[in-house]
PDB file of N, CA and C in Angstrom:
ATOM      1  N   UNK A   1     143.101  85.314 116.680  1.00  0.00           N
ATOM      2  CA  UNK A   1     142.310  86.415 117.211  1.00  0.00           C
ATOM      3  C   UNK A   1     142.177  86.229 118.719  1.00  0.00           C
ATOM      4  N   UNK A   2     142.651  87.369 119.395  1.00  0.00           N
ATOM      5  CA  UNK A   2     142.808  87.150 120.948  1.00  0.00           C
ATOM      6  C   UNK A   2     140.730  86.977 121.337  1.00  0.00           C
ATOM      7  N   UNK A   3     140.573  85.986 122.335  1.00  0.00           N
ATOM      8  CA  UNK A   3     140.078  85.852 123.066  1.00  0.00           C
ATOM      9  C   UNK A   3     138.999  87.311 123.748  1.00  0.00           C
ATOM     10  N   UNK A   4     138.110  87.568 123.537  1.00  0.00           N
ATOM     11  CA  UNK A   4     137.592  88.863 124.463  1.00  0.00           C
ATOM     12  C   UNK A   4     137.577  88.876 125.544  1.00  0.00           C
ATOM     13  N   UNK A   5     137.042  87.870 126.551  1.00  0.00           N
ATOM     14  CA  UNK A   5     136.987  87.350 127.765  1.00  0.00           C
ATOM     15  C   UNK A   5     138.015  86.705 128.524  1.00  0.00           C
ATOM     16  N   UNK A   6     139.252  86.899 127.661  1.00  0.00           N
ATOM     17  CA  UNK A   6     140.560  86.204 128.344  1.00  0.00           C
ATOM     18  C   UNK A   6     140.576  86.955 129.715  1.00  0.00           C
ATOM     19  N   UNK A   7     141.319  86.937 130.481  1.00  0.00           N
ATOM     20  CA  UNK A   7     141.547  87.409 131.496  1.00  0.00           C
ATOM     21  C   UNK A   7     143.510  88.195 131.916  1.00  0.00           C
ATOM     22  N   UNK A   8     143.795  87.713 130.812  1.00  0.00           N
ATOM     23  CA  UNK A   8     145.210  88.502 130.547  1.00  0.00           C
ATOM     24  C   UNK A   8     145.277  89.509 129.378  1.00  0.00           C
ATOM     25  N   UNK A   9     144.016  90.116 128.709  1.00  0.00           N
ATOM     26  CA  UNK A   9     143.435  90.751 127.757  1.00  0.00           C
ATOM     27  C   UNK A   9     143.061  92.585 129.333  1.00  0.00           C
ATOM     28  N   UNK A  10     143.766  93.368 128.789  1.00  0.00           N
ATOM     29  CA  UNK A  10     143.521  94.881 129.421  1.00  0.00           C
ATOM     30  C   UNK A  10     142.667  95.517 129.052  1.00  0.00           C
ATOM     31  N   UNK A  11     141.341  95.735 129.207  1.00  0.00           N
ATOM     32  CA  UNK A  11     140.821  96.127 128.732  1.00  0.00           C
ATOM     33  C   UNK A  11     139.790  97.878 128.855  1.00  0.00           C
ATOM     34  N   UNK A  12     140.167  98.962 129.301  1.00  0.00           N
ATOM     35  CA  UNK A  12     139.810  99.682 130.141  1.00  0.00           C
ATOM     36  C   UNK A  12     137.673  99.799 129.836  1.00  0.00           C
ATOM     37  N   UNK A  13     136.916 100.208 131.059  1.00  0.00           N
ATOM     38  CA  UNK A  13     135.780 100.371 130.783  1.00  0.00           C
ATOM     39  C   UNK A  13     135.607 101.575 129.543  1.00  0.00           C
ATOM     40  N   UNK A  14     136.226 102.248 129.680  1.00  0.00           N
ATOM     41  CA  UNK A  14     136.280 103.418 128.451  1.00  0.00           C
ATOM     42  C   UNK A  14     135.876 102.736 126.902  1.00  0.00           C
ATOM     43  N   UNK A  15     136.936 101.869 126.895  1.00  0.00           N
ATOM     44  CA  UNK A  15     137.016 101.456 125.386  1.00  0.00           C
ATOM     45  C   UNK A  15     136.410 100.094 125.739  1.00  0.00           C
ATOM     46  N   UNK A  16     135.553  99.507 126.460  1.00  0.00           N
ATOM     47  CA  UNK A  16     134.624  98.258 126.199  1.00  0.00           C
ATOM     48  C   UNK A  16     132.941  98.830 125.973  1.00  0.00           C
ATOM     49  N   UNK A  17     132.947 100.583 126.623  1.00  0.00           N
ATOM     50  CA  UNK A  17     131.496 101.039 126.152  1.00  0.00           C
ATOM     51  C   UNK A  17     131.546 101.578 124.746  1.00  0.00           C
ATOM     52  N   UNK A  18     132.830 101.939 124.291  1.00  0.00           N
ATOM     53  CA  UNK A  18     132.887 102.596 123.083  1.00  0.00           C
ATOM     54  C   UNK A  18     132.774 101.497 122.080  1.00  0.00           C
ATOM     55  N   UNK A  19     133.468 100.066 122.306  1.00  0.00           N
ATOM     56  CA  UNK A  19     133.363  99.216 121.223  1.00  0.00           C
ATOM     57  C   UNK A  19     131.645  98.522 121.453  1.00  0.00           C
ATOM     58  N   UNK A  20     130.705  98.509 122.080  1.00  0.00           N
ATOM     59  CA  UNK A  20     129.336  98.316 122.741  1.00  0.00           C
ATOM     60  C   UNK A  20     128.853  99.343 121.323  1.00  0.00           C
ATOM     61  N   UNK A  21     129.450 100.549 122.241  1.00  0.00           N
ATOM     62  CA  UNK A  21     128.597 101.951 121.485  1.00  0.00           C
ATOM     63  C   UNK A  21     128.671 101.570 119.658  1.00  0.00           C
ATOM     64  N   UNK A  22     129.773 101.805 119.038  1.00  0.00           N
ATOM     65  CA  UNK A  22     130.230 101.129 117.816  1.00  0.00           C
ATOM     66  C   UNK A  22     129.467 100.434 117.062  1.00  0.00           C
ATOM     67  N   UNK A  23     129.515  98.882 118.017  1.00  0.00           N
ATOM     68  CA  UNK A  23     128.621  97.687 117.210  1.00  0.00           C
ATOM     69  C   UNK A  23     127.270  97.845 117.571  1.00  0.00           C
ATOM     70  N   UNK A  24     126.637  98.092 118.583  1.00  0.00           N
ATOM     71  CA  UNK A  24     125.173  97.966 118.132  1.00  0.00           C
ATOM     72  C   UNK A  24     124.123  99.550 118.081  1.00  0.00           C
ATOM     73  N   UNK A  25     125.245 100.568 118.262  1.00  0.00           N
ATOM     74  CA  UNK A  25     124.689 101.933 118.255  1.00  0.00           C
ATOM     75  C   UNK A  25     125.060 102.705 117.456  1.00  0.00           C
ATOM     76  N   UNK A  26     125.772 102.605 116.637  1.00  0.00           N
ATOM     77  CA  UNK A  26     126.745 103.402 115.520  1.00  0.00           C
ATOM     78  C   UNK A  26     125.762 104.689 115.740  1.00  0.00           C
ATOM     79  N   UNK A  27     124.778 104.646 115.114  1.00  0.00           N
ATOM     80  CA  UNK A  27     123.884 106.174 115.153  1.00  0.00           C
ATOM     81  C   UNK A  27     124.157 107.306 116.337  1.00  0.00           C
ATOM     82  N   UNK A  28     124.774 106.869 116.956  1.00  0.00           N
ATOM     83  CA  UNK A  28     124.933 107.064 118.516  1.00  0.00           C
ATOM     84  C   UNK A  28     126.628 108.234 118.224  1.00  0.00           C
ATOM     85  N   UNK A  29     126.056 109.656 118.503  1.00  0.00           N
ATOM     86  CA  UNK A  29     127.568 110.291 118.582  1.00  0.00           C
ATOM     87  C   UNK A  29     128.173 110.188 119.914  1.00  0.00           C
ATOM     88  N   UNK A  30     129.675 109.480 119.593  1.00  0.00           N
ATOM     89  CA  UNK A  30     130.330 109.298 120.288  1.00  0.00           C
ATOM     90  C   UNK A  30     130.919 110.473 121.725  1.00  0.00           C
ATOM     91  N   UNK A  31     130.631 111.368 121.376  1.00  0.00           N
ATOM     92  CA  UNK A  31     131.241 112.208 122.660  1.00  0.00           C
ATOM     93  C   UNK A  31     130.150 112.264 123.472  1.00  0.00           C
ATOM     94  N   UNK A  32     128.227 112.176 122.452  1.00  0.00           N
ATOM     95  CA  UNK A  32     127.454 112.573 123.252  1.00  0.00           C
ATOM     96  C   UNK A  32     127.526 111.673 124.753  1.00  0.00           C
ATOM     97  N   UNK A  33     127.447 110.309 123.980  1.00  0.00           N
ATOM     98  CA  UNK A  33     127.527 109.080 124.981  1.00  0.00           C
ATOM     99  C   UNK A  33     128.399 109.070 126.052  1.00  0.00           C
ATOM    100  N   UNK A  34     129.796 109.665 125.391  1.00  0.00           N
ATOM    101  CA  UNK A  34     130.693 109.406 126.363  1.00  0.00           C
ATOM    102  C   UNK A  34     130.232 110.758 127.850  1.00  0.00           C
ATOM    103  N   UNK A  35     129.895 112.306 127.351  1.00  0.00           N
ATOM    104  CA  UNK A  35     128.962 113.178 128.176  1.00  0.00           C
ATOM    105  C   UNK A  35     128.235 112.480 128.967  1.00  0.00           C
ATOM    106  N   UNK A  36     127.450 112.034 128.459  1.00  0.00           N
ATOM    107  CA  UNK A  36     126.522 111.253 129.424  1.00  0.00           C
ATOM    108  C   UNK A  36     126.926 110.291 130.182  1.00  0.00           C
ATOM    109  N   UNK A  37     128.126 109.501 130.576  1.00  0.00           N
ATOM    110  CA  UNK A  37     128.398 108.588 131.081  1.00  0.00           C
ATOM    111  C   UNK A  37     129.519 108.996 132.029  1.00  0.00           C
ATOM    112  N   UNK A  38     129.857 110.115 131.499  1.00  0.00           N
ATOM    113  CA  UNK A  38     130.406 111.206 132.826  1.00  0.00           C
ATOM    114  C   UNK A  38     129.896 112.247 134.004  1.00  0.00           C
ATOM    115  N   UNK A  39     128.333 112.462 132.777  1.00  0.00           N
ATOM    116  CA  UNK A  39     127.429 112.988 133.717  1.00  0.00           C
ATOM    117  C   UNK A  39     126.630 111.821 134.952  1.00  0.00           C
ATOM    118  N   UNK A  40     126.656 110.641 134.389  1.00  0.00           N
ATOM    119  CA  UNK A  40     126.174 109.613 135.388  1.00  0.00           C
ATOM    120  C   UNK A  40     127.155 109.034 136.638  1.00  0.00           C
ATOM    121  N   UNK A  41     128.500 109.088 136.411  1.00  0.00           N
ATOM    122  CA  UNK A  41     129.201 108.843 136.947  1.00  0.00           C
ATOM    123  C   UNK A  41     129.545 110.317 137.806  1.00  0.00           C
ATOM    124  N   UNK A  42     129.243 111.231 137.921  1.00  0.00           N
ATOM    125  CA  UNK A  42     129.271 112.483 138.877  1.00  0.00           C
ATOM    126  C   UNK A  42     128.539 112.560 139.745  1.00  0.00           C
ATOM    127  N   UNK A  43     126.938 112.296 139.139  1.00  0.00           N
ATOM    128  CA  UNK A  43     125.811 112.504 139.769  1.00  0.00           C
ATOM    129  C   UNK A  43     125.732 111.803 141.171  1.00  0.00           C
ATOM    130  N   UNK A  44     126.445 110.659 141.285  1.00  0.00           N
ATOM    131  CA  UNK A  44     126.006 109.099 142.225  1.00  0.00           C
ATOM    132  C   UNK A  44     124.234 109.113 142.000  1.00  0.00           C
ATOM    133  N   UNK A  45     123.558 109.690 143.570  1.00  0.00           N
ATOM    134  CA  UNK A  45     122.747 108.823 143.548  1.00  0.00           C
ATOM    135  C   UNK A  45     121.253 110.387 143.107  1.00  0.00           C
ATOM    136  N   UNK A  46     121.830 111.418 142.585  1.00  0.00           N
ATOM    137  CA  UNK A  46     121.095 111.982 142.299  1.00  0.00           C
ATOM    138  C   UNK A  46     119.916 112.415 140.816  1.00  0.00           C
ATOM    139  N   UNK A  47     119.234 111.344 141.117  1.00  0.00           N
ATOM    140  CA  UNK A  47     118.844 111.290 139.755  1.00  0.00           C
ATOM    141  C   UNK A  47     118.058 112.431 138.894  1.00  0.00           C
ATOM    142  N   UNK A  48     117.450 113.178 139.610  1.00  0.00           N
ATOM    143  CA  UNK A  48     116.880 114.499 139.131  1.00  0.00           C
ATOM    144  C   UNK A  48     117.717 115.490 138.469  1.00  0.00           C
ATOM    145  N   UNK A  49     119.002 115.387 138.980  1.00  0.00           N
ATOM    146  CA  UNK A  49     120.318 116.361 138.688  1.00  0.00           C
ATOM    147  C   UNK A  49     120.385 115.297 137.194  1.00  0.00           C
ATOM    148  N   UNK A  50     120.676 114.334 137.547  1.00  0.00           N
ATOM    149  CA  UNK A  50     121.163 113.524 136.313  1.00  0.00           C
ATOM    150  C   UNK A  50     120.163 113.785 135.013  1.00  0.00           C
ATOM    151  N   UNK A  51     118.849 113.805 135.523  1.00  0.00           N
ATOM    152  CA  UNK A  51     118.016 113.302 134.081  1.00  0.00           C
ATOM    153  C   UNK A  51     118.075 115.266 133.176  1.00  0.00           C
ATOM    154  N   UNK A  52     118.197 116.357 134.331  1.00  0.00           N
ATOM    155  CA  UNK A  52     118.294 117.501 133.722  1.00  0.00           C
ATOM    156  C   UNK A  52     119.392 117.896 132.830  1.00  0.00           C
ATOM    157  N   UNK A  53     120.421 117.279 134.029  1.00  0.00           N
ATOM    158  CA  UNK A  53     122.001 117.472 132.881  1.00  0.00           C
ATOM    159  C   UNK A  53     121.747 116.941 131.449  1.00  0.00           C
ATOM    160  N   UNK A  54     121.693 115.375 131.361  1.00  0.00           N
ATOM    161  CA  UNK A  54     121.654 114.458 130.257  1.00  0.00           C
ATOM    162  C   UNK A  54     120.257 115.361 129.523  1.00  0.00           C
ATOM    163  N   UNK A  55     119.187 115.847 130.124  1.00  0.00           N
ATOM    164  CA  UNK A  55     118.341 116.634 128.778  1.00  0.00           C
ATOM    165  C   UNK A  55     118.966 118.316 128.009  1.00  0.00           C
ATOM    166  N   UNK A  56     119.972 119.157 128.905  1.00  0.00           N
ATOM    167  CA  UNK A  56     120.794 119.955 128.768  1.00  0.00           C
ATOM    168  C   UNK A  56     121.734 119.824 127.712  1.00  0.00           C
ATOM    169  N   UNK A  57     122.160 118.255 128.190  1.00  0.00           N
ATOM    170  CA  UNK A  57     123.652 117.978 126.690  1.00  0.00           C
ATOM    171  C   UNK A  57     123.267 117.839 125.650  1.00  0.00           C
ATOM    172  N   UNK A  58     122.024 116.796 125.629  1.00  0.00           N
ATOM    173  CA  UNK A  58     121.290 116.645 124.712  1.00  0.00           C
ATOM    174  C   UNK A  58     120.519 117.548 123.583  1.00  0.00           C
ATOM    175  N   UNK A  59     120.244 118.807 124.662  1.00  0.00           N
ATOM    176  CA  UNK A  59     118.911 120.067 123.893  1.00  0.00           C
ATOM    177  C   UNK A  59     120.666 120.651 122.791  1.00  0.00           C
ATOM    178  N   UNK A  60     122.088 120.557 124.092  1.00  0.00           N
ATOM    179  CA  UNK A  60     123.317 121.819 123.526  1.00  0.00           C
ATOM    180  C   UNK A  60     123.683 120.911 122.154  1.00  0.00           C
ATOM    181  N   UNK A  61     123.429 120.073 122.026  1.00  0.00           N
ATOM    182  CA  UNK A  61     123.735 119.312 121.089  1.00  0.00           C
ATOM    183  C   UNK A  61     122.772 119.235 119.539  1.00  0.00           C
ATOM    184  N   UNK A  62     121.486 119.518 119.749  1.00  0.00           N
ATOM    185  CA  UNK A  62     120.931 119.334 118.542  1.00  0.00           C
ATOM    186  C   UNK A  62     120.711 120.840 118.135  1.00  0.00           C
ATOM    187  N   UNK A  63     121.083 121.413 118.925  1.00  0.00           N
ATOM    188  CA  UNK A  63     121.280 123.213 118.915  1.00  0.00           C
ATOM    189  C   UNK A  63     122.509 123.495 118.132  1.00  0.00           C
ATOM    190  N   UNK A  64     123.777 122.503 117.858  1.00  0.00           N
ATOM    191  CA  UNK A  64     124.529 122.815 116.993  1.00  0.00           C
ATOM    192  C   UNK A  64     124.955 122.016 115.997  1.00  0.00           C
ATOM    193  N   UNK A  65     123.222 120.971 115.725  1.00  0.00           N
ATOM    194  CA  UNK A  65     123.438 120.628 114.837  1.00  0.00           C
ATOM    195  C   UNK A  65     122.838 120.654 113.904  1.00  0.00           C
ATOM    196  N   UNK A  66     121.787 121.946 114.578  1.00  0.00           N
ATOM    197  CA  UNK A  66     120.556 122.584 112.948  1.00  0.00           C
ATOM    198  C   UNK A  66     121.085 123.993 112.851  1.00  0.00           C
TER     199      UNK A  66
END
């Protein structure tokens, strides 16, 4: 079994939050997370923009799931 922390192991940030997300968040839908971690990574340093977006994806989301 390869090593996690090897350093000749490729590992992109994409798929080290998704295997994170996986093991200790399963409950956690995967696109929402990944939304949100695109919305944080847009924002830089604007956090007011950020916390409205992330409550926006969040509200469009349980809106199609009742």
């Amino acid at each position: 079994m390869p090593d996690p922390a090897s350093p000749t192991r490729e590992v992109s940030l994409p798929d080290t939050m998704e295997r994170i997300r996986a093991e200790r968040f399963p409950h956690l839908d995967r696109d929402l997370v990944r939304e949100i971690l695109r919305l944080h990574a847009e924002s830089g340093s604007a956090m007011q923009g950020l916390s409205r977006a992330v409550d926006e994806v969040i509200a469009a989301r349980l809106g199609e799931s009742v």
